[in-house]
N, C-alpha and C. Protein backbone atom coordinates (compact mmCIF):
# COMPACT_ATOMS: atom_id res chain seq x y z
N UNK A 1 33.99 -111.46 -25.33
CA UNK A 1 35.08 -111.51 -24.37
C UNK A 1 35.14 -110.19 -23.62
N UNK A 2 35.08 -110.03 -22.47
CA UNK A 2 35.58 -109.09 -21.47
C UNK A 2 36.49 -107.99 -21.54
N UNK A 3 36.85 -106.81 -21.96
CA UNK A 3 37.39 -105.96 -21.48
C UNK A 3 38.40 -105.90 -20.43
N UNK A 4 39.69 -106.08 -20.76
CA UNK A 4 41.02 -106.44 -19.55
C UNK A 4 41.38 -104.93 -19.17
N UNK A 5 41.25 -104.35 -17.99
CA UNK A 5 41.89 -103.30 -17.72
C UNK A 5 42.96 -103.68 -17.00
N UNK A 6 44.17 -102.57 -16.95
CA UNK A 6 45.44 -103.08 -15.78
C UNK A 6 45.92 -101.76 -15.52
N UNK A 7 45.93 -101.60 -14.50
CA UNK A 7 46.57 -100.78 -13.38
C UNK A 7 47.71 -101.21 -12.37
N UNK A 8 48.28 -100.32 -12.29
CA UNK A 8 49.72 -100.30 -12.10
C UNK A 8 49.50 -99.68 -10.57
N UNK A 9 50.10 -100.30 -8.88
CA UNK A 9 50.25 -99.71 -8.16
C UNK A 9 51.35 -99.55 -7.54
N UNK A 10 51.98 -99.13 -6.71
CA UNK A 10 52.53 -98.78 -5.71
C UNK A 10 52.34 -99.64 -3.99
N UNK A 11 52.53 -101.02 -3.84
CA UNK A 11 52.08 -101.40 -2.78
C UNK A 11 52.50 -100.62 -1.40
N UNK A 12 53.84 -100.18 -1.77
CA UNK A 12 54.46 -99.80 -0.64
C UNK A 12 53.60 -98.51 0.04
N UNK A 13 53.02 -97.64 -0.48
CA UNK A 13 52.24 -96.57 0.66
C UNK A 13 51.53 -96.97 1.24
N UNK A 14 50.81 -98.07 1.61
CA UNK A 14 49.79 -99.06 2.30
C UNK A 14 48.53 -98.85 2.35
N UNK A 15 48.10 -98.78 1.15
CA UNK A 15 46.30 -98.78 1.27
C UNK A 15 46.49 -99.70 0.51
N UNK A 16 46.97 -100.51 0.58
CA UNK A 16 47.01 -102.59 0.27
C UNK A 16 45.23 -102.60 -0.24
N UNK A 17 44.89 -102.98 1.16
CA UNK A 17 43.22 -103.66 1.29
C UNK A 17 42.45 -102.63 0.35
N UNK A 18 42.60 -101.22 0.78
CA UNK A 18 41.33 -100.64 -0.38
C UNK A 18 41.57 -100.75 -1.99
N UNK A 19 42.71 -101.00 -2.29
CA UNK A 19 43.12 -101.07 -3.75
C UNK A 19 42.80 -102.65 -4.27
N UNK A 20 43.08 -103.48 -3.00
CA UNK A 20 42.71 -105.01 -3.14
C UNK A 20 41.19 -105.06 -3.60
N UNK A 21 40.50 -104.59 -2.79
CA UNK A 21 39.07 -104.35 -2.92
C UNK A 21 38.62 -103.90 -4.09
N UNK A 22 39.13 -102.78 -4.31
CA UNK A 22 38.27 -102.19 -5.64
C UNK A 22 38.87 -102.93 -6.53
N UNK A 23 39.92 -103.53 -6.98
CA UNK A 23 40.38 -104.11 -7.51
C UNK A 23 39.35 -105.75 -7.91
N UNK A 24 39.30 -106.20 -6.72
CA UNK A 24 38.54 -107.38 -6.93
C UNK A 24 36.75 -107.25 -7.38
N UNK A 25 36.46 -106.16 -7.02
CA UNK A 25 35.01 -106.03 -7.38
C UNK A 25 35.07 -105.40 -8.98
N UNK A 26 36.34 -104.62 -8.95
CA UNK A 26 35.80 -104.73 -10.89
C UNK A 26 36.32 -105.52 -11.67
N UNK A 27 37.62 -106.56 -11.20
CA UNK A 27 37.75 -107.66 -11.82
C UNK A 27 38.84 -107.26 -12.66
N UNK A 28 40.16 -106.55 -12.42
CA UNK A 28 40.42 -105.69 -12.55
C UNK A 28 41.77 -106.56 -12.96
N UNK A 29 42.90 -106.78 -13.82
CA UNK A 29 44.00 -107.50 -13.71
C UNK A 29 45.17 -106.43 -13.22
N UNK A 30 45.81 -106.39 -12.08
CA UNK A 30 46.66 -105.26 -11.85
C UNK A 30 48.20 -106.11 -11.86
N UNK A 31 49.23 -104.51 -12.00
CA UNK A 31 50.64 -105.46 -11.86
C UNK A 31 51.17 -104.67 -10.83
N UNK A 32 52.10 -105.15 -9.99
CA UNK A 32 52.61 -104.68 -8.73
C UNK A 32 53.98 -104.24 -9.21
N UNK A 33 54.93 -102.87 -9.12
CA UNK A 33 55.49 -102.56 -9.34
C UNK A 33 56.68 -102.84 -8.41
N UNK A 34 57.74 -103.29 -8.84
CA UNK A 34 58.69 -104.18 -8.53
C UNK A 34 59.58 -102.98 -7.19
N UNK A 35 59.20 -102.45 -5.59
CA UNK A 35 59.95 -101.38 -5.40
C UNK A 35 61.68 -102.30 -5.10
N UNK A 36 61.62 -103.63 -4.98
CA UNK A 36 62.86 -104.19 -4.46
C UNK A 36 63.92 -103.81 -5.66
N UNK A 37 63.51 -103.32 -6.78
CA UNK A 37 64.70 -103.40 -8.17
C UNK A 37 65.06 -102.24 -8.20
N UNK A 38 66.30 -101.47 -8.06
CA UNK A 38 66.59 -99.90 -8.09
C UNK A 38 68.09 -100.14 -9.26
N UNK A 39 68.23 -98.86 -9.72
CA UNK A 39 69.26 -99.05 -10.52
C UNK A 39 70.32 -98.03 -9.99
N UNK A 40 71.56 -98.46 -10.42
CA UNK A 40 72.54 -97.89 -9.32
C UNK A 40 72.80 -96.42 -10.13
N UNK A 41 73.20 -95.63 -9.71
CA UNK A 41 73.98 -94.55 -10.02
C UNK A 41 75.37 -94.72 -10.56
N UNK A 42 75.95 -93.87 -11.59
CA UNK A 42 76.94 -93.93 -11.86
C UNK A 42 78.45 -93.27 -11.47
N UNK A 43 78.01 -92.61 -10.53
CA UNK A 43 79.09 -91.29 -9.91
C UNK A 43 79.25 -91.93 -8.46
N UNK A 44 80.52 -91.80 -8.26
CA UNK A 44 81.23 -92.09 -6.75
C UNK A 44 80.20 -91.79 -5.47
N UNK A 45 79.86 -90.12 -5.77
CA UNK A 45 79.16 -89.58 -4.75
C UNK A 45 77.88 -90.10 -4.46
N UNK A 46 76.67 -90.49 -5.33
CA UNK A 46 75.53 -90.88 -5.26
C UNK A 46 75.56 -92.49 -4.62
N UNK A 47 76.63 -93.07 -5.29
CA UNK A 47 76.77 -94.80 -4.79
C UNK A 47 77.10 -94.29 -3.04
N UNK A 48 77.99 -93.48 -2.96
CA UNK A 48 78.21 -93.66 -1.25
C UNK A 48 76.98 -93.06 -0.56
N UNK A 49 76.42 -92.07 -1.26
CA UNK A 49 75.09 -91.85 -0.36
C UNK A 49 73.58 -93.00 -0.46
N UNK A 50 74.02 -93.37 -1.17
CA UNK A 50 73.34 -94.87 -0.94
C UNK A 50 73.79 -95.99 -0.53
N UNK A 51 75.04 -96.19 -0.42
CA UNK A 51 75.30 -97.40 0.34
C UNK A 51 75.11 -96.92 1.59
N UNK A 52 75.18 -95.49 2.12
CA UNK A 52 75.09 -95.46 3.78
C UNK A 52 72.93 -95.16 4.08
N UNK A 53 72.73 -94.66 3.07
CA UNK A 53 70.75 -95.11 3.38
C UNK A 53 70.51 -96.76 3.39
N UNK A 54 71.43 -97.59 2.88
CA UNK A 54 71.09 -98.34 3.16
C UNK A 54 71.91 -99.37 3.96
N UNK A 55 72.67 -99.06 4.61
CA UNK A 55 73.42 -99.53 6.47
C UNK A 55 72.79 -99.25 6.85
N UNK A 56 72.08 -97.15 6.78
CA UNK A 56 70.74 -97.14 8.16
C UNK A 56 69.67 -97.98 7.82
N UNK A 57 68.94 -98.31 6.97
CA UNK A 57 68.33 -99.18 6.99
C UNK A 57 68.21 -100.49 7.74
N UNK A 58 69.02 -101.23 7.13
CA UNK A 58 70.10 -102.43 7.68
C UNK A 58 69.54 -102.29 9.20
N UNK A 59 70.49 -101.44 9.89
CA UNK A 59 70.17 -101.41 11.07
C UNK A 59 69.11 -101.05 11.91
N UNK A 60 68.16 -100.39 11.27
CA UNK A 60 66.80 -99.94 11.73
C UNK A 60 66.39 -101.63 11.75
N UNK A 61 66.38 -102.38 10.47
CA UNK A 61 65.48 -103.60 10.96
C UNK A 61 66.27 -104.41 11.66
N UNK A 62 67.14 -104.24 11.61
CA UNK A 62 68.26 -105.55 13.01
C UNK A 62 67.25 -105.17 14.05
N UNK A 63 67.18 -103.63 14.82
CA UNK A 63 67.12 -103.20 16.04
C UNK A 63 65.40 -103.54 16.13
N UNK A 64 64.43 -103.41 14.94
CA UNK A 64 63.54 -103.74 14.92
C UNK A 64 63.25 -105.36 15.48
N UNK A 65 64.14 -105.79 14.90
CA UNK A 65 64.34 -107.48 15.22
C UNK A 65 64.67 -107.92 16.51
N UNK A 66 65.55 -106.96 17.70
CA UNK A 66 66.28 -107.20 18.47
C UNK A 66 65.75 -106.59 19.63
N UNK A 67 64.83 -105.07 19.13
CA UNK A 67 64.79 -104.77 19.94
C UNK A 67 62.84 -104.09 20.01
N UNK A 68 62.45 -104.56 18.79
CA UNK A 68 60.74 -103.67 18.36
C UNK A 68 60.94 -102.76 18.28
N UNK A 69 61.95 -102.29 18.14
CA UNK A 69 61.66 -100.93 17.94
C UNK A 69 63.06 -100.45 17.20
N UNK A 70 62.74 -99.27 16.17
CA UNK A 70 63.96 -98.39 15.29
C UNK A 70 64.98 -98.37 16.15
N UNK A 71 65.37 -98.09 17.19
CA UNK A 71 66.42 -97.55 18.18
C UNK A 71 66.85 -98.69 19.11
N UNK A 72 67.90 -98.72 19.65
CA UNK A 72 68.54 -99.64 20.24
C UNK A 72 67.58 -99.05 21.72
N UNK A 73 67.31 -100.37 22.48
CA UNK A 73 66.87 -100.06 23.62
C UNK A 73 68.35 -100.84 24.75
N UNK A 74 67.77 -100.15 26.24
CA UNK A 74 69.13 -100.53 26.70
C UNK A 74 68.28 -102.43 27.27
N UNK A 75 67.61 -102.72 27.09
CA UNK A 75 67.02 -104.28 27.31
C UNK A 75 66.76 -105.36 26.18
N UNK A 76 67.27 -106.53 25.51
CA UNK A 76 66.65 -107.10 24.00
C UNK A 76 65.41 -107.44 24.18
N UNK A 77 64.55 -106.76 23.25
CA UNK A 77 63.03 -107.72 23.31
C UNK A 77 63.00 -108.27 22.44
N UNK A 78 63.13 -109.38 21.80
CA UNK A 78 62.86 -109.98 20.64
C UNK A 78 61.96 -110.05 19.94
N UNK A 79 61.79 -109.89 18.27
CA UNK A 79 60.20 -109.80 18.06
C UNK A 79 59.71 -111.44 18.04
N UNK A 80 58.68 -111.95 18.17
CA UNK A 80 58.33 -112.71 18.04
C UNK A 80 58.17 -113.73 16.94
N UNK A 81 58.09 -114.90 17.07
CA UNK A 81 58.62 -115.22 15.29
C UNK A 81 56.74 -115.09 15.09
N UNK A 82 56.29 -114.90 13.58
CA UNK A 82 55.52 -114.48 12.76
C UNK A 82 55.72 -113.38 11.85
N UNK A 83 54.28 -113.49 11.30
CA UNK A 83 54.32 -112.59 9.67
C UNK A 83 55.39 -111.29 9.93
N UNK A 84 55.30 -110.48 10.75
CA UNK A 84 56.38 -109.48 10.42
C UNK A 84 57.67 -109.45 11.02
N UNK A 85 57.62 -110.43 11.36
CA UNK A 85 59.39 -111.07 11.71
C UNK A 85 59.79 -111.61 10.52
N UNK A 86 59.09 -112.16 9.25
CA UNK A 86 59.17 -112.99 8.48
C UNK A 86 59.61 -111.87 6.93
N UNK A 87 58.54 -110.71 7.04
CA UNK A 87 58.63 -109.49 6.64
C UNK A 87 59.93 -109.11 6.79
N UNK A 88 60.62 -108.72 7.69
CA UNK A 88 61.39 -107.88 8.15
C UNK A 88 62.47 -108.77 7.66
N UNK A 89 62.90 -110.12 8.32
CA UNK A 89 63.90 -110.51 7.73
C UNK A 89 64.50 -110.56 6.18
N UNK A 90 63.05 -110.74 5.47
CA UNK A 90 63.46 -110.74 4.14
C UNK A 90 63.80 -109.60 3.47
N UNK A 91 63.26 -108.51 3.92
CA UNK A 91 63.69 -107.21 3.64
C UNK A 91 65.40 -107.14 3.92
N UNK A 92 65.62 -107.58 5.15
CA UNK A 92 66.97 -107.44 5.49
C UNK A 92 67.32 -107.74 4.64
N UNK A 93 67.52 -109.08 4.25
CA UNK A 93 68.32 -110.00 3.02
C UNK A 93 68.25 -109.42 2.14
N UNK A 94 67.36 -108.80 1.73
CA UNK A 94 67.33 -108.17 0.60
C UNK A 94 68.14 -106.42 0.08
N UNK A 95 67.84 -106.10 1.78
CA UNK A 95 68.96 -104.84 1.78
C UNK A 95 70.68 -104.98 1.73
N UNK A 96 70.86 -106.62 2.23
CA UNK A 96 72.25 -107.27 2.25
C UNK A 96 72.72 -107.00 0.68
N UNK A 97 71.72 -107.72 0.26
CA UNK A 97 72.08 -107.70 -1.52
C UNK A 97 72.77 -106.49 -2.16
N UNK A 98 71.57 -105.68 -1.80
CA UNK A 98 71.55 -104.13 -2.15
C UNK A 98 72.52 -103.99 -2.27
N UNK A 99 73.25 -103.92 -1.03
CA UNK A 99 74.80 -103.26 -0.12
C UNK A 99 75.77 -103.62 -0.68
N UNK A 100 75.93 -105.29 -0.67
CA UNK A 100 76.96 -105.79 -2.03
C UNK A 100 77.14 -105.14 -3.73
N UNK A 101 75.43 -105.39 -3.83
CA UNK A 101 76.07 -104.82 -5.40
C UNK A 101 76.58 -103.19 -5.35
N UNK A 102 75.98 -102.38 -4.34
CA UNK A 102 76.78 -100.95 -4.16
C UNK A 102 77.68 -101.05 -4.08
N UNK A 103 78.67 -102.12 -3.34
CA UNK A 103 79.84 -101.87 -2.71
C UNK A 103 80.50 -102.37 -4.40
N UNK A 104 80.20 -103.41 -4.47
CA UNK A 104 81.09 -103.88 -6.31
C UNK A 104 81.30 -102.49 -6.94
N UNK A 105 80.01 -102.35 -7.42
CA UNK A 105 79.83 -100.72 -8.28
C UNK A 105 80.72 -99.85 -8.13
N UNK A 106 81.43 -99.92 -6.58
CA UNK A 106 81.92 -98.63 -6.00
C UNK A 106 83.46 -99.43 -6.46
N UNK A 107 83.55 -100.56 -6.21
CA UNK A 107 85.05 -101.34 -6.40
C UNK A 107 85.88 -101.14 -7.86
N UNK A 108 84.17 -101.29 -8.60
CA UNK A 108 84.18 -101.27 -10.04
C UNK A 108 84.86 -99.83 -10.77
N UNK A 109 84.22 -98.78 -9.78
CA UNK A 109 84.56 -97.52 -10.06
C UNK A 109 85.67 -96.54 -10.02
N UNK A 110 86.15 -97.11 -8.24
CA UNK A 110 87.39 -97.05 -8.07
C UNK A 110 88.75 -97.52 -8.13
C-alpha cells in the first residue's frame, strides 16, 4: 500500500494552480484550511474592531459588484454575472454572517 502524505495549505495567497500541480503529480492527499471560520474575541474593544473590518469589507465587495471596482465610481458598471460575480457574492453572504454573529457577541457582552 502507498504512502499517504498530507499537507496543509493556505488557498487564500493564490498560487492555487502551482500547489494544484505539484500536488497532483505526487499524488499527494491535501486539506484546505478552513479561512471562512474565525473565532471571536472576547473583549468589547477587539469585537468592535472587527465588526468595522468587516462593514469595510462588506462594502468593498458591494462596490466591487456595483461598480468593478473597490471605490464607488460616480457611473454603475455592473459586474457581469459569472465565476467572480458568483465568488464575490458568496463571500458577501458570508461576511453578512460574520457581522451578525459579531454584533450578538457584542449584545451578549453588553
Amino acid at each position: 500500500m502507498a504512502k499517504l502524505e498530507v499537507e496543509i495549505f493556505d488557498f487564500k495567497l493564490g498560487w492555487q494552480k502551482q500547489i494544484a500541480k505539484r500536488l497532483y503529480r505526487k499524488r499527494i492527499v491535501y486539506a484546505i484550511i478552513d479561512i471562512d471560520k474565525f473565532e471571536l474575541p472576547d473583549d468589547i474593544e477587539n469585537l468592535n474592531k472587527l465588526k468595522e473590518n468587516i462593514r469595510i469589507k462588506i462594502l468593498k465587495a458591494k462596490n466591487r459588484l456595483d461598480y468593478q471596482s473597490e471605490k464607488k465610481e460616480k457611473e454603475p458598471n455592473p459586474m457581469p454575472e459569472g465565476f467572480l460575480r458568483t465568488k464575490i457574492e458568496k463571500r458577501l453572504s458570508l461576511l453578512q454572517k460574520q457581522k451578525e454573529e459579531v454584533e450578538k457577541k457584542i449584545n451578549q457582552i453588553t
